[in-house]
PDB file of N, CA and C in Angstrom:
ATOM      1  N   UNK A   1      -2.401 -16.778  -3.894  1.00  0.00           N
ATOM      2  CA  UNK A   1      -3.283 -16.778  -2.758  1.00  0.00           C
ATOM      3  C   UNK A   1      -4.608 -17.401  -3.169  1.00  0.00           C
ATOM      4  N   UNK A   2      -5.076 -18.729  -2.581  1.00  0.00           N
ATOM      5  CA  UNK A   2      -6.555 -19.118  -2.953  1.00  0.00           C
ATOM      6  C   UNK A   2      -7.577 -18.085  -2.176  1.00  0.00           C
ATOM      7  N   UNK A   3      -8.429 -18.296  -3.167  1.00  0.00           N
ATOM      8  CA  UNK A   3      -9.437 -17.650  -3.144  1.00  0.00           C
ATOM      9  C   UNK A   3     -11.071 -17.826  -2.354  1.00  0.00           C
ATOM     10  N   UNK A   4     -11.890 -17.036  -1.553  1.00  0.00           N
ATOM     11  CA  UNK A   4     -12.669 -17.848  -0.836  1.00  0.00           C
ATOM     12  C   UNK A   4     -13.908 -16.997  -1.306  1.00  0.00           C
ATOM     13  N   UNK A   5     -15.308 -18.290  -1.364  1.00  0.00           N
ATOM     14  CA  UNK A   5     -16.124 -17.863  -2.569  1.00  0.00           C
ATOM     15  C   UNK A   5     -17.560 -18.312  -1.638  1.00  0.00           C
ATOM     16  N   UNK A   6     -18.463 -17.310  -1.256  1.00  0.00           N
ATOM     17  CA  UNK A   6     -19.223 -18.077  -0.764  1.00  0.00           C
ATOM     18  C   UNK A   6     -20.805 -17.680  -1.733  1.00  0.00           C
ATOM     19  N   UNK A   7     -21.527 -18.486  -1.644  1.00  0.00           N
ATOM     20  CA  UNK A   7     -22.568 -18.961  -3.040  1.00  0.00           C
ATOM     21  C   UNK A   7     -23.853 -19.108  -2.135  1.00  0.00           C
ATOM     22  N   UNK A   8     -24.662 -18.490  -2.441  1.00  0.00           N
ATOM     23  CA  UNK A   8     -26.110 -18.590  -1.867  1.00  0.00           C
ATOM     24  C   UNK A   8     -27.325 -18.965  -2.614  1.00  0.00           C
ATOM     25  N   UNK A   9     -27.776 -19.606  -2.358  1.00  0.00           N
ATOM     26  CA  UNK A   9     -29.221 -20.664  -3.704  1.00  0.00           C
ATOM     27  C   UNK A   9     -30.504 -20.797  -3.041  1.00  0.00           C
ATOM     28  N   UNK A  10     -31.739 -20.041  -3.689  1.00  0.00           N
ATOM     29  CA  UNK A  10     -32.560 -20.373  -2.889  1.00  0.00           C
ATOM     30  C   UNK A  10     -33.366 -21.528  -4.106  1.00  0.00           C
ATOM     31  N   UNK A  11     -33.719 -21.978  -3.024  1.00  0.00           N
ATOM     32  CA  UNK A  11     -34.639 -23.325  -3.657  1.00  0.00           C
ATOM     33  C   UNK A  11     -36.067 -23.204  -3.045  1.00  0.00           C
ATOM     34  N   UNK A  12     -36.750 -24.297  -3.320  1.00  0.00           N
ATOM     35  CA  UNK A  12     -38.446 -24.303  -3.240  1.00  0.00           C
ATOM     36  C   UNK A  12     -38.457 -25.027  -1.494  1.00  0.00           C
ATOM     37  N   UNK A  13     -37.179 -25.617  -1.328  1.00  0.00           N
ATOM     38  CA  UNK A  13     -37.351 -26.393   0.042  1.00  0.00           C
ATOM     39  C   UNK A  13     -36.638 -25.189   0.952  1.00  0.00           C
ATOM     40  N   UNK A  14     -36.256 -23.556   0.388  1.00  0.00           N
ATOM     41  CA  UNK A  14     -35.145 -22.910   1.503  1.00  0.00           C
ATOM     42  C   UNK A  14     -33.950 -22.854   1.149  1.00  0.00           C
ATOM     43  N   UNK A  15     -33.160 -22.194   1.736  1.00  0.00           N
ATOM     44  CA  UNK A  15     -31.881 -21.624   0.917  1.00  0.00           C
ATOM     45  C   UNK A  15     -30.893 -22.332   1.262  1.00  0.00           C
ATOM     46  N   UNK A  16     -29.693 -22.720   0.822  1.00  0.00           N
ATOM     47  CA  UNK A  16     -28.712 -23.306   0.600  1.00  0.00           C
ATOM     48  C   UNK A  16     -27.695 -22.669   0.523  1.00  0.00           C
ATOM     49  N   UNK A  17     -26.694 -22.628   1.675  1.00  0.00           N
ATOM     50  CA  UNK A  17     -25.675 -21.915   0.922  1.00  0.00           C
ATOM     51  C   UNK A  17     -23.939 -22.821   1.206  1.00  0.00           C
ATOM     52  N   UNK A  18     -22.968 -22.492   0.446  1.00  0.00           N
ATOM     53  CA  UNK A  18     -21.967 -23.479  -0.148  1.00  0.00           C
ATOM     54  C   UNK A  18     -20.703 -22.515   0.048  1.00  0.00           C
ATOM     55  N   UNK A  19     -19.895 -22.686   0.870  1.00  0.00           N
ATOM     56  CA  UNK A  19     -18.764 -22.243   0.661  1.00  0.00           C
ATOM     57  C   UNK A  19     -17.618 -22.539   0.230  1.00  0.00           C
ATOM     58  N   UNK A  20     -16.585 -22.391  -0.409  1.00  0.00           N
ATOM     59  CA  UNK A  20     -15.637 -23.083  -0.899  1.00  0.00           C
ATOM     60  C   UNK A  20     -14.508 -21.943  -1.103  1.00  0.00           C
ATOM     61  N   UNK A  21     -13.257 -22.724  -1.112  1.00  0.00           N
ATOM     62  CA  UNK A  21     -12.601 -22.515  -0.682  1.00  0.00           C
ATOM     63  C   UNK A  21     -10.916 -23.078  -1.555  1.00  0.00           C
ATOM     64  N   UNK A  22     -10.680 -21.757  -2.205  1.00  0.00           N
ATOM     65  CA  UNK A  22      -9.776 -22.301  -3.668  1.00  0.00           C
ATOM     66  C   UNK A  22     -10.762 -23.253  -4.963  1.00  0.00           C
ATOM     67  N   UNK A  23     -11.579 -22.603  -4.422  1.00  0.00           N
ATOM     68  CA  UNK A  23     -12.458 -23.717  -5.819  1.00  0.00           C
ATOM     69  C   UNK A  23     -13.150 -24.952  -5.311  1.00  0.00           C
ATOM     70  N   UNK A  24     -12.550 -25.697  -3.921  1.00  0.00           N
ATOM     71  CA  UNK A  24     -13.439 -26.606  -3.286  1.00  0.00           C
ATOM     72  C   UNK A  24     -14.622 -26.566  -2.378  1.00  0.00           C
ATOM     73  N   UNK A  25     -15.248 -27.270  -2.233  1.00  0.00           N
ATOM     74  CA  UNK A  25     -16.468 -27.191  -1.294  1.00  0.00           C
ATOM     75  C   UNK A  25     -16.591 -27.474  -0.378  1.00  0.00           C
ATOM     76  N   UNK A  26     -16.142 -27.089   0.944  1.00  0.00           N
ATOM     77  CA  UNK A  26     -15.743 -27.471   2.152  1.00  0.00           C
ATOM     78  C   UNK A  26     -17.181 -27.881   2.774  1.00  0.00           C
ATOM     79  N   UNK A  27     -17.705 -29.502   2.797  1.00  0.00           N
ATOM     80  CA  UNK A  27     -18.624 -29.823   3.835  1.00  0.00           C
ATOM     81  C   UNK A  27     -18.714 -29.798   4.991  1.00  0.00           C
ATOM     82  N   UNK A  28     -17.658 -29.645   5.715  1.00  0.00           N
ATOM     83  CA  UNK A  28     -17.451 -29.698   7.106  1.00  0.00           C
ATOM     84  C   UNK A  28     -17.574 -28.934   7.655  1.00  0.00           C
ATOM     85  N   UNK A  29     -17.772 -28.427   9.184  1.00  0.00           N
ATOM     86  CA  UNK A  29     -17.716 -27.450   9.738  1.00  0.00           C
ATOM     87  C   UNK A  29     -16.116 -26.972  10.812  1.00  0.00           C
ATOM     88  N   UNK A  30     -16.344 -25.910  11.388  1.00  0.00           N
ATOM     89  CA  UNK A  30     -14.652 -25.635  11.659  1.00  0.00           C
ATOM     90  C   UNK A  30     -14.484 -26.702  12.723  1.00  0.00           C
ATOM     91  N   UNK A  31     -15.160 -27.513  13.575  1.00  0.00           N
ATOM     92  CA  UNK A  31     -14.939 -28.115  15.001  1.00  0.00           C
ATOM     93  C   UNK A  31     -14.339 -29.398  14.289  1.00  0.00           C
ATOM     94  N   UNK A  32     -14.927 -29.809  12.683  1.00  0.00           N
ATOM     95  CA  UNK A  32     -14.456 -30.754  12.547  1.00  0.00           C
ATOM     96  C   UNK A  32     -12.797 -30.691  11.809  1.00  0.00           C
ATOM     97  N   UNK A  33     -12.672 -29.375  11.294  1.00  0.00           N
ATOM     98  CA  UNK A  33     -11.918 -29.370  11.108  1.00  0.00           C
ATOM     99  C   UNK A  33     -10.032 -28.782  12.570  1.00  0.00           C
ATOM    100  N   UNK A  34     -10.515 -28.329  12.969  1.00  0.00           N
ATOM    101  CA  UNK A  34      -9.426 -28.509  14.352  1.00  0.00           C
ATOM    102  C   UNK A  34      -9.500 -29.652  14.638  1.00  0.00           C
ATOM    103  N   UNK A  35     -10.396 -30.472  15.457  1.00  0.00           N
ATOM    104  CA  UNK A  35     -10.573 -32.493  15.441  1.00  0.00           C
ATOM    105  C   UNK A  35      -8.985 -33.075  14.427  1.00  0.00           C
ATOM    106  N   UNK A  36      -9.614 -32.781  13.379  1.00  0.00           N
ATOM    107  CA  UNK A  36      -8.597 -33.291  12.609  1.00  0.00           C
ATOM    108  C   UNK A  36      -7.035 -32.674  12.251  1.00  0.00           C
ATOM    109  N   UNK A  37      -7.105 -31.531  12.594  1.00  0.00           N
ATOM    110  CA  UNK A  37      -5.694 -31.219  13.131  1.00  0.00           C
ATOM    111  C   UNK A  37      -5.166 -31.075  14.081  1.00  0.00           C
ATOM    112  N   UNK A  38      -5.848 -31.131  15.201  1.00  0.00           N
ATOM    113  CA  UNK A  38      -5.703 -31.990  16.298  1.00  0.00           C
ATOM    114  C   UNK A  38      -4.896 -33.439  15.898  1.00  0.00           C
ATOM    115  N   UNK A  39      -5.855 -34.196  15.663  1.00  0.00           N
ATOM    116  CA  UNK A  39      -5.596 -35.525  15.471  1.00  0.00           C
ATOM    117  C   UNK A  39      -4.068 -36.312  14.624  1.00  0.00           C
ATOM    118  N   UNK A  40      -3.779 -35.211  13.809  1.00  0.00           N
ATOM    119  CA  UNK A  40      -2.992 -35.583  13.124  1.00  0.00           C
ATOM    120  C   UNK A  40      -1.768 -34.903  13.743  1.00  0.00           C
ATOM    121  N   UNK A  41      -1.456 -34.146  14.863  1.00  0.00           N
ATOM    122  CA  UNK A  41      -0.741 -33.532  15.600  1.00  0.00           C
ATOM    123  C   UNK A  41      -0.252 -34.158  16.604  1.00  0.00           C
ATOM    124  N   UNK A  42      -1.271 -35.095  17.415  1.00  0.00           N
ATOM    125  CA  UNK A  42      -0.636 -35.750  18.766  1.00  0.00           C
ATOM    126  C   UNK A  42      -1.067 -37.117  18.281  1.00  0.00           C
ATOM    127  N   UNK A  43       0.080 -37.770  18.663  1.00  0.00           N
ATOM    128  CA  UNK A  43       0.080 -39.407  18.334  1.00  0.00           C
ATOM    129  C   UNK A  43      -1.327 -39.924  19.377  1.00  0.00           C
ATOM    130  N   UNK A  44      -1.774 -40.739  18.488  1.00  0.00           N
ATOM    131  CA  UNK A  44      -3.064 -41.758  19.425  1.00  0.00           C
ATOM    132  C   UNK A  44      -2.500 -42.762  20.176  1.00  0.00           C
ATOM    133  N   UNK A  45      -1.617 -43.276  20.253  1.00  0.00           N
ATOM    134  CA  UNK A  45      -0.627 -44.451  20.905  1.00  0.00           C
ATOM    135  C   UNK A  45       0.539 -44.153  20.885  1.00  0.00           C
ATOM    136  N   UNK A  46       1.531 -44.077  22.323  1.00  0.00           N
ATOM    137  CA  UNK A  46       3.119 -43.501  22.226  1.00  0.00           C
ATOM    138  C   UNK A  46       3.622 -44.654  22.866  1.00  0.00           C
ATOM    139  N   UNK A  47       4.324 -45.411  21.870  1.00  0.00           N
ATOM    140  CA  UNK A  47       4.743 -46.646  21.754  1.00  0.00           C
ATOM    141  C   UNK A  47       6.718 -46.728  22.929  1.00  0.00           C
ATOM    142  N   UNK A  48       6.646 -46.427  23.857  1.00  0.00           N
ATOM    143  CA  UNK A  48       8.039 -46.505  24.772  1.00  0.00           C
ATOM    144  C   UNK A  48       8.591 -47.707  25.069  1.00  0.00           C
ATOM    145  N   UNK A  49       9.698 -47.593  25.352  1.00  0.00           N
ATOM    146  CA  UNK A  49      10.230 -49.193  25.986  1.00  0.00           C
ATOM    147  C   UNK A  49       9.634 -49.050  27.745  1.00  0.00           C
ATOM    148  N   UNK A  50       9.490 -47.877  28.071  1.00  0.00           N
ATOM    149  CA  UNK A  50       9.631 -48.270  30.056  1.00  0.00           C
ATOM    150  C   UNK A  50       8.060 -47.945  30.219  1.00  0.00           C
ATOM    151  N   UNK A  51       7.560 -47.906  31.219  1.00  0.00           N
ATOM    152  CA  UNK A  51       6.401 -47.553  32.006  1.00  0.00           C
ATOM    153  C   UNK A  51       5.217 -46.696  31.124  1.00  0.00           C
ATOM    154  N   UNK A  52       5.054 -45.473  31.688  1.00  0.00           N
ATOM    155  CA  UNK A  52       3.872 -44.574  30.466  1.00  0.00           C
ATOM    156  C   UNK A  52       2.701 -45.287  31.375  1.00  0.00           C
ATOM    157  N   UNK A  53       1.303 -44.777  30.487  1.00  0.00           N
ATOM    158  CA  UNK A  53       0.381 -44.678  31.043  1.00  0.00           C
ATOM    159  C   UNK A  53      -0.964 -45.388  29.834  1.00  0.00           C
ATOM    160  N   UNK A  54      -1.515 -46.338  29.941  1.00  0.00           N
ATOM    161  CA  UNK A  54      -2.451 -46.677  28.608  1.00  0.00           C
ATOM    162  C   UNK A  54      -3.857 -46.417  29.145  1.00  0.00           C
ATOM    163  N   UNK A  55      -4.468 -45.020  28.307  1.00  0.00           N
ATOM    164  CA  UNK A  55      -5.894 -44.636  28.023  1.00  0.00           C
ATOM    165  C   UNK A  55      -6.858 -45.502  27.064  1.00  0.00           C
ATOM    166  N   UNK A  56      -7.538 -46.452  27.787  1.00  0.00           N
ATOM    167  CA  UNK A  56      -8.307 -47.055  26.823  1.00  0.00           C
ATOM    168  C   UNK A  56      -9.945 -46.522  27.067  1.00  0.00           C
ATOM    169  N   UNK A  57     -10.533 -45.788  25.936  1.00  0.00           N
ATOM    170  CA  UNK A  57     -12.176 -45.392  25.945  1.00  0.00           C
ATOM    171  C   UNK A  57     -12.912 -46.714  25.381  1.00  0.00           C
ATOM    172  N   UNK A  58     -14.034 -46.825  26.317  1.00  0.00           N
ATOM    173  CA  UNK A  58     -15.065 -47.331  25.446  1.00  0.00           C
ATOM    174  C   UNK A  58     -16.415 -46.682  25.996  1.00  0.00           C
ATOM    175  N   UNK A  59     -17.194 -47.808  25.038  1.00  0.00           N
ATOM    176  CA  UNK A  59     -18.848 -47.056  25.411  1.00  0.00           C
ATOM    177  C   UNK A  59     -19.512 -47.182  26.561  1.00  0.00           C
ATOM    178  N   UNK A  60     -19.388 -48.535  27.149  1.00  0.00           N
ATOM    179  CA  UNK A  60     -20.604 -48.722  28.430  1.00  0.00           C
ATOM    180  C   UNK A  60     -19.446 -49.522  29.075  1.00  0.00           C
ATOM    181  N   UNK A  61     -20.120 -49.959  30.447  1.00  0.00           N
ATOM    182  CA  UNK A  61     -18.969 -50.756  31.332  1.00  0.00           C
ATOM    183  C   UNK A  61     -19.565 -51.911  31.476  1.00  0.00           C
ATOM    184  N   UNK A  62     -18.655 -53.165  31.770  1.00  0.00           N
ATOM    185  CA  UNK A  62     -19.130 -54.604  30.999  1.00  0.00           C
ATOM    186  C   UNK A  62     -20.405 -55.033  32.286  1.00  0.00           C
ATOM    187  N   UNK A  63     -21.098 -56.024  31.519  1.00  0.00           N
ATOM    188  CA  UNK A  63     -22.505 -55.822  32.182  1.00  0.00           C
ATOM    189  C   UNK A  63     -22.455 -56.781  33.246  1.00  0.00           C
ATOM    190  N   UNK A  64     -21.286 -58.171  32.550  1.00  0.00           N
ATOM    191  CA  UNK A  64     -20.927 -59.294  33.492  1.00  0.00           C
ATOM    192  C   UNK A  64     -19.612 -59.824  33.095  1.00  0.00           C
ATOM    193  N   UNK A  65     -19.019 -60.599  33.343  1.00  0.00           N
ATOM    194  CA  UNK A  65     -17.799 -61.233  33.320  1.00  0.00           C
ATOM    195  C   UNK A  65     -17.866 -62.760  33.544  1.00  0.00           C
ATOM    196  N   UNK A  66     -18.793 -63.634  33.061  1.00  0.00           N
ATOM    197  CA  UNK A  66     -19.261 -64.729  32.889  1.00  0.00           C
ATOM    198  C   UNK A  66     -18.707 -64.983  31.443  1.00  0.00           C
ATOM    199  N   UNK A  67     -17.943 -65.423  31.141  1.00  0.00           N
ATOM    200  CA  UNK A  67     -18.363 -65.868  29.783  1.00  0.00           C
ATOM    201  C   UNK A  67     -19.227 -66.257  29.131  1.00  0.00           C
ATOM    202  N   UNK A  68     -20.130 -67.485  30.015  1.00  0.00           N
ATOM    203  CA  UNK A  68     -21.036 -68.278  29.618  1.00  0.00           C
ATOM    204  C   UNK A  68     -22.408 -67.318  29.557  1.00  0.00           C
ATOM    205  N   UNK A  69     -22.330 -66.306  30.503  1.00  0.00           N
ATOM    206  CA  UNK A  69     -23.705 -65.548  30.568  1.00  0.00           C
ATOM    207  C   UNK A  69     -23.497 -64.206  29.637  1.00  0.00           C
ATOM    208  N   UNK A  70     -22.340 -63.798  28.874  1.00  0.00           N
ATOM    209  CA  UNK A  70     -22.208 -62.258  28.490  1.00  0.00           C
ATOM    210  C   UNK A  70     -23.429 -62.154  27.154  1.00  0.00           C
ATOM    211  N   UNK A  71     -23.922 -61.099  27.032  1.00  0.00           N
ATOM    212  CA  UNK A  71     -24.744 -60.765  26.339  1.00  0.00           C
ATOM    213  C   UNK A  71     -24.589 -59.543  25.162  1.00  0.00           C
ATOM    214  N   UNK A  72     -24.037 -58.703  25.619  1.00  0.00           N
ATOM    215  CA  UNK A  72     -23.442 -57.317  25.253  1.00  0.00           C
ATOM    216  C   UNK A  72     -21.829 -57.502  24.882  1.00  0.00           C
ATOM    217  N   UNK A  73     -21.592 -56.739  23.799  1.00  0.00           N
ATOM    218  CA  UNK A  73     -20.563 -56.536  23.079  1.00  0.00           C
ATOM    219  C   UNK A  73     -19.642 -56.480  24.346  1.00  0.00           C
ATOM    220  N   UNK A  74     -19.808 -54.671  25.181  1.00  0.00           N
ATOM    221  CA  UNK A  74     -18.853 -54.503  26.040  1.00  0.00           C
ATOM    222  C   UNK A  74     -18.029 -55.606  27.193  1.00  0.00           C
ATOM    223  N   UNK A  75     -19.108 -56.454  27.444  1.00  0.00           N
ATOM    224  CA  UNK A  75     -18.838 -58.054  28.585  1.00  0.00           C
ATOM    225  C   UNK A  75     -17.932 -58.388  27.563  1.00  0.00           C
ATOM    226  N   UNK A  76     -18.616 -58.774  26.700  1.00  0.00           N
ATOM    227  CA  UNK A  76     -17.928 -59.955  25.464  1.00  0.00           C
ATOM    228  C   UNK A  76     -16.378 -59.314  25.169  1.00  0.00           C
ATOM    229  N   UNK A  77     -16.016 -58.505  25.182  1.00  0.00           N
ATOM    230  CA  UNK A  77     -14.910 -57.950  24.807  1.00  0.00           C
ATOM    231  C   UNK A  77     -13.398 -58.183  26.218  1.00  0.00           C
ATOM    232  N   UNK A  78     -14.357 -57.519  27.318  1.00  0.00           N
ATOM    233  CA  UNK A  78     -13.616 -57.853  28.390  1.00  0.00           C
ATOM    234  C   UNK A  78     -13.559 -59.325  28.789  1.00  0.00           C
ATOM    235  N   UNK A  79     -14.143 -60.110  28.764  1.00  0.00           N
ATOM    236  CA  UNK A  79     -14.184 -61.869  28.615  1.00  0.00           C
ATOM    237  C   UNK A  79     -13.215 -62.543  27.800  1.00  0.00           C
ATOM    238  N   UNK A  80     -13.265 -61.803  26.376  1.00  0.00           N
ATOM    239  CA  UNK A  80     -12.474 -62.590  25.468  1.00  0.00           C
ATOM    240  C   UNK A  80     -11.161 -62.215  25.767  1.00  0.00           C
ATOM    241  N   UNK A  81     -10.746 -61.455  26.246  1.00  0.00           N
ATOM    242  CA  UNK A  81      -9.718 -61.119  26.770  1.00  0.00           C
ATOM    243  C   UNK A  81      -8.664 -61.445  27.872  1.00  0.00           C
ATOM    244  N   UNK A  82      -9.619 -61.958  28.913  1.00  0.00           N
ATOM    245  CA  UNK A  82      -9.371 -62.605  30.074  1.00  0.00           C
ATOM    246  C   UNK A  82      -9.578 -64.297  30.252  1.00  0.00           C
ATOM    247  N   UNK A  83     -10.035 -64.646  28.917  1.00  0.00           N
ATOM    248  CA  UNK A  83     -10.605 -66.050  29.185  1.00  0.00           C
ATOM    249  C   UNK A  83      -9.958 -66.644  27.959  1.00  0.00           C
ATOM    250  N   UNK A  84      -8.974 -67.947  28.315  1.00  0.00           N
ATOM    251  CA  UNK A  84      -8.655 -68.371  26.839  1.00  0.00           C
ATOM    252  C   UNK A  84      -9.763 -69.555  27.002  1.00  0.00           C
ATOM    253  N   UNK A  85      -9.828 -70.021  25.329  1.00  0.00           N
ATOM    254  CA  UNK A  85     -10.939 -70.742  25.087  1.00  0.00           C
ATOM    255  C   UNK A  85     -10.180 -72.479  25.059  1.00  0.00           C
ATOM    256  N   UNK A  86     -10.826 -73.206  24.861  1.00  0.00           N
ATOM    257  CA  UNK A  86     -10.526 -74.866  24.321  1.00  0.00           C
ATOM    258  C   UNK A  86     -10.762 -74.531  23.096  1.00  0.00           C
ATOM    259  N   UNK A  87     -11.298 -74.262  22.268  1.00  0.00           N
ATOM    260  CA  UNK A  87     -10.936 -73.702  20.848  1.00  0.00           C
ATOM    261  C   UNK A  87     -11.511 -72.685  20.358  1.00  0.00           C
ATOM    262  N   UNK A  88     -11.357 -72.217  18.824  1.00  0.00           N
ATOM    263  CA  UNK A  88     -11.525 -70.653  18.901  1.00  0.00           C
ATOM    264  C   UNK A  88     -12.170 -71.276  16.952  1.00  0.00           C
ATOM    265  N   UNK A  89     -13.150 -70.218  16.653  1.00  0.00           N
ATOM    266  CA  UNK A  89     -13.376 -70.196  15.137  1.00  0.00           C
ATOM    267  C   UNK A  89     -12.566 -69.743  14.387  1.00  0.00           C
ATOM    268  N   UNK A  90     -11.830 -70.443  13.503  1.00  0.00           N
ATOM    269  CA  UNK A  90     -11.320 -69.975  11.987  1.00  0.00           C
ATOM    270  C   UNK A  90     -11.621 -68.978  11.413  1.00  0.00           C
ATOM    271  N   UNK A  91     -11.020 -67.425  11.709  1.00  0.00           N
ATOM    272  CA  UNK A  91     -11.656 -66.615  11.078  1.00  0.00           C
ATOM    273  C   UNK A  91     -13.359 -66.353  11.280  1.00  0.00           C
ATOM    274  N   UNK A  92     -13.491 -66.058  10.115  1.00  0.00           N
ATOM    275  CA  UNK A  92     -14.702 -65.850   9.558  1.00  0.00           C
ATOM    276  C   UNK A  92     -16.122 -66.718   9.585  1.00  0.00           C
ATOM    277  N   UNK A  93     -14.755 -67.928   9.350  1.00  0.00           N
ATOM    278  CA  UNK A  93     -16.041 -69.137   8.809  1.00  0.00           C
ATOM    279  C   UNK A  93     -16.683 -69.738  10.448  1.00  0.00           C
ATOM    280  N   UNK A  94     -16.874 -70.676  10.440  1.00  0.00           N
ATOM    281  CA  UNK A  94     -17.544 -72.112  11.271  1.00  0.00           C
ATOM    282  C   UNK A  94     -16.829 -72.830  11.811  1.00  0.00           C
ATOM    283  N   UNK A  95     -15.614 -73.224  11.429  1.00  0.00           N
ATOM    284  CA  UNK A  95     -14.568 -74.152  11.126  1.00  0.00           C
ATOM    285  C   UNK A  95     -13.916 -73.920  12.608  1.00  0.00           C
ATOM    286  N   UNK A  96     -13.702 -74.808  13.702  1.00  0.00           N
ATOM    287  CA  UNK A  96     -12.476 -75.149  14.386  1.00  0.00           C
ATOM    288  C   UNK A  96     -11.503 -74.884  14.661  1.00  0.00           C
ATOM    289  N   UNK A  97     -10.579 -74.221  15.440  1.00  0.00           N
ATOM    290  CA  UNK A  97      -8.771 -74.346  15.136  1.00  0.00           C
ATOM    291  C   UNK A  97      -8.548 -74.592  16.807  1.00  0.00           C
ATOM    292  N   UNK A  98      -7.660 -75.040  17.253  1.00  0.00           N
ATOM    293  CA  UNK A  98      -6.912 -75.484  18.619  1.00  0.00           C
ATOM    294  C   UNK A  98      -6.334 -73.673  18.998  1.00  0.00           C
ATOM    295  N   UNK A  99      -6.964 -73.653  20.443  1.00  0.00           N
ATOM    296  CA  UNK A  99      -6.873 -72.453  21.239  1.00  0.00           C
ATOM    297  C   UNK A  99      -5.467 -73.830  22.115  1.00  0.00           C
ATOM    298  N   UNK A 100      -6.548 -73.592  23.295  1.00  0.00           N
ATOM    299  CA  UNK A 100      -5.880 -74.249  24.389  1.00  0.00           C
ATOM    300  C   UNK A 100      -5.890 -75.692  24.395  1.00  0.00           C
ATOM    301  N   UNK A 101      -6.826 -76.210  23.560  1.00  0.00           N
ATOM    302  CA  UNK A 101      -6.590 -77.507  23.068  1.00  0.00           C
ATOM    303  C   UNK A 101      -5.491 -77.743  22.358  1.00  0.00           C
ATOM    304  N   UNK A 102      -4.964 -78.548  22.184  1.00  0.00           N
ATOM    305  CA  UNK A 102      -3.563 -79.210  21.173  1.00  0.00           C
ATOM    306  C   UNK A 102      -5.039 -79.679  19.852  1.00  0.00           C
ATOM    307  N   UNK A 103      -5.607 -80.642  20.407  1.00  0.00           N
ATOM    308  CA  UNK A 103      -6.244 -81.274  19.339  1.00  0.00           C
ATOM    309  C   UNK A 103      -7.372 -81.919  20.495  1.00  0.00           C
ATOM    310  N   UNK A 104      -8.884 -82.461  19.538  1.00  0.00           N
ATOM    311  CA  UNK A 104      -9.594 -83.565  20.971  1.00  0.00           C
ATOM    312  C   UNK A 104     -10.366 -84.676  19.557  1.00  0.00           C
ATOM    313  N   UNK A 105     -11.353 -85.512  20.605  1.00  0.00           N
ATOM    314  CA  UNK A 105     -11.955 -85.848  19.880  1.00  0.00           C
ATOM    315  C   UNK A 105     -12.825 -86.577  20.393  1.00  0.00           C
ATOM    316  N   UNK A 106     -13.938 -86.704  19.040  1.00  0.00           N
ATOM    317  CA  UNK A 106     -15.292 -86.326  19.516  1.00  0.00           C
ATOM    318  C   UNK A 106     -16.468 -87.966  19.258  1.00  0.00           C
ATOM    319  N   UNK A 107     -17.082 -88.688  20.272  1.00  0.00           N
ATOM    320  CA  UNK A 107     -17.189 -89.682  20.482  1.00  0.00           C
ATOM    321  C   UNK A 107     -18.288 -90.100  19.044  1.00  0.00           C
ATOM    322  N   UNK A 108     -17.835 -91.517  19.012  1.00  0.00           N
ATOM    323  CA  UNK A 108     -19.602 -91.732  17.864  1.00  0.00           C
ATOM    324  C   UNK A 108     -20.460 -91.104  18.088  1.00  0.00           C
ATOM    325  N   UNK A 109     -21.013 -90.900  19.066  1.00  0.00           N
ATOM    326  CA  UNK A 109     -22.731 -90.608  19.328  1.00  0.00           C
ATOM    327  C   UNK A 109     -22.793 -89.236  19.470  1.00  0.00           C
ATOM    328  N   UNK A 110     -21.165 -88.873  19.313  1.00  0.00           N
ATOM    329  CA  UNK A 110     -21.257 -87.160  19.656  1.00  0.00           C
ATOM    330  C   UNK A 110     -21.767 -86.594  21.060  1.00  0.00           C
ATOM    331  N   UNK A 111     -21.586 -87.293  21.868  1.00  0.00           N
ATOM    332  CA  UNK A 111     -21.753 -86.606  23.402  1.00  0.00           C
ATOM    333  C   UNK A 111     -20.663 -86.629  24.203  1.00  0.00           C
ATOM    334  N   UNK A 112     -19.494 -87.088  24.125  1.00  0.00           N
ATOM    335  CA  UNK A 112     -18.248 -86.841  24.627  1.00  0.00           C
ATOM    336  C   UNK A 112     -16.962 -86.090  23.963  1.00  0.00           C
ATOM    337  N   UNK A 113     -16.504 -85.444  24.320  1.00  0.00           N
ATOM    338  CA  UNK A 113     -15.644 -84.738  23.730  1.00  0.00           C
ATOM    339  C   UNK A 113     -14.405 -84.423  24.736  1.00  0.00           C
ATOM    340  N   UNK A 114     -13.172 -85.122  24.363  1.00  0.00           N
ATOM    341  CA  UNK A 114     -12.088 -85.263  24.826  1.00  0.00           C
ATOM    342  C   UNK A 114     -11.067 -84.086  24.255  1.00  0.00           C
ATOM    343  N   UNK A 115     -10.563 -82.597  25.328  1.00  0.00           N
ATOM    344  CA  UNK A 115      -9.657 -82.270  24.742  1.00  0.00           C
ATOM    345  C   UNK A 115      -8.001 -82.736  25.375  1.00  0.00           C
ATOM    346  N   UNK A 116      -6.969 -82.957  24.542  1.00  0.00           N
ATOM    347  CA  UNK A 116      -5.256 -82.725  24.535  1.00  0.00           C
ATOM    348  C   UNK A 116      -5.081 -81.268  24.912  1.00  0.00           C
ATOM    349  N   UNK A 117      -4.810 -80.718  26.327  1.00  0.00           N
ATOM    350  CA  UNK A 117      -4.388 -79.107  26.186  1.00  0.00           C
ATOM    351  C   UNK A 117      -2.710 -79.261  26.027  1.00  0.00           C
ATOM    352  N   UNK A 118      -2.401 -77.791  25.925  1.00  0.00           N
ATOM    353  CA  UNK A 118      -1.252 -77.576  25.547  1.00  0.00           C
ATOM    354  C   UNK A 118      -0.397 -77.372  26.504  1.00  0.00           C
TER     355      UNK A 118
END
């Protein structure tokens, strides 16, 4: 049977106290701990072949649906979603890759730009 040990310290800033639990030091408090057995109890996504129901949370509700005007993450998210692009960045970097373009190209003087869509 582990053992439960609770430890009281006073210091110059106020007292401190540490409970633990088989020898560990439980930082958490109990809400976080149900949360997490909770969590690990009911699936976050129930993956079916037919119908079901999809709960999606977020933080704020999108501010516009412009692409050209979005400002805020939440727009930007619902945009990129609904809007395919003429091309899209490589990852991480800077770099180019063909969305809805096949390929284009881009005049001497650099003011025309011809795309091939797909």
């Amino acid at each position: 049977m582990a053992t439960r040990t609770t430890r009281t310290t006073r210091t110059t800033s106020g007292t401190s106290t540490r409970r633990t639990f088989g020898g560990t030091a439980l930082g958490f408090g109990p809400a976080a701990l149900l949360a997490a057995h909770a969590a690990a109890r009911i699936p976050l996504a129930h993956a079916r072949g037919e119908g079901g129901t999809f709960v999606f949370g977020r933080s704020a509700d999108s501010v516009r649906l412009d692409p050209a005007t979005v400002a805020d993450l939440e727009s930007f998210r619902v945009t990129d979603q609904l809007f395919d692009t003429l091309v899209q960045f490589e990852g991480s970097s800077t770099d180019l890759r063909p969305a809805l373009a096949r390929s284009w190209d881009i005049s001497p003087d650099g003011l025309t730009y011809t795309f091939r869509l797909r």
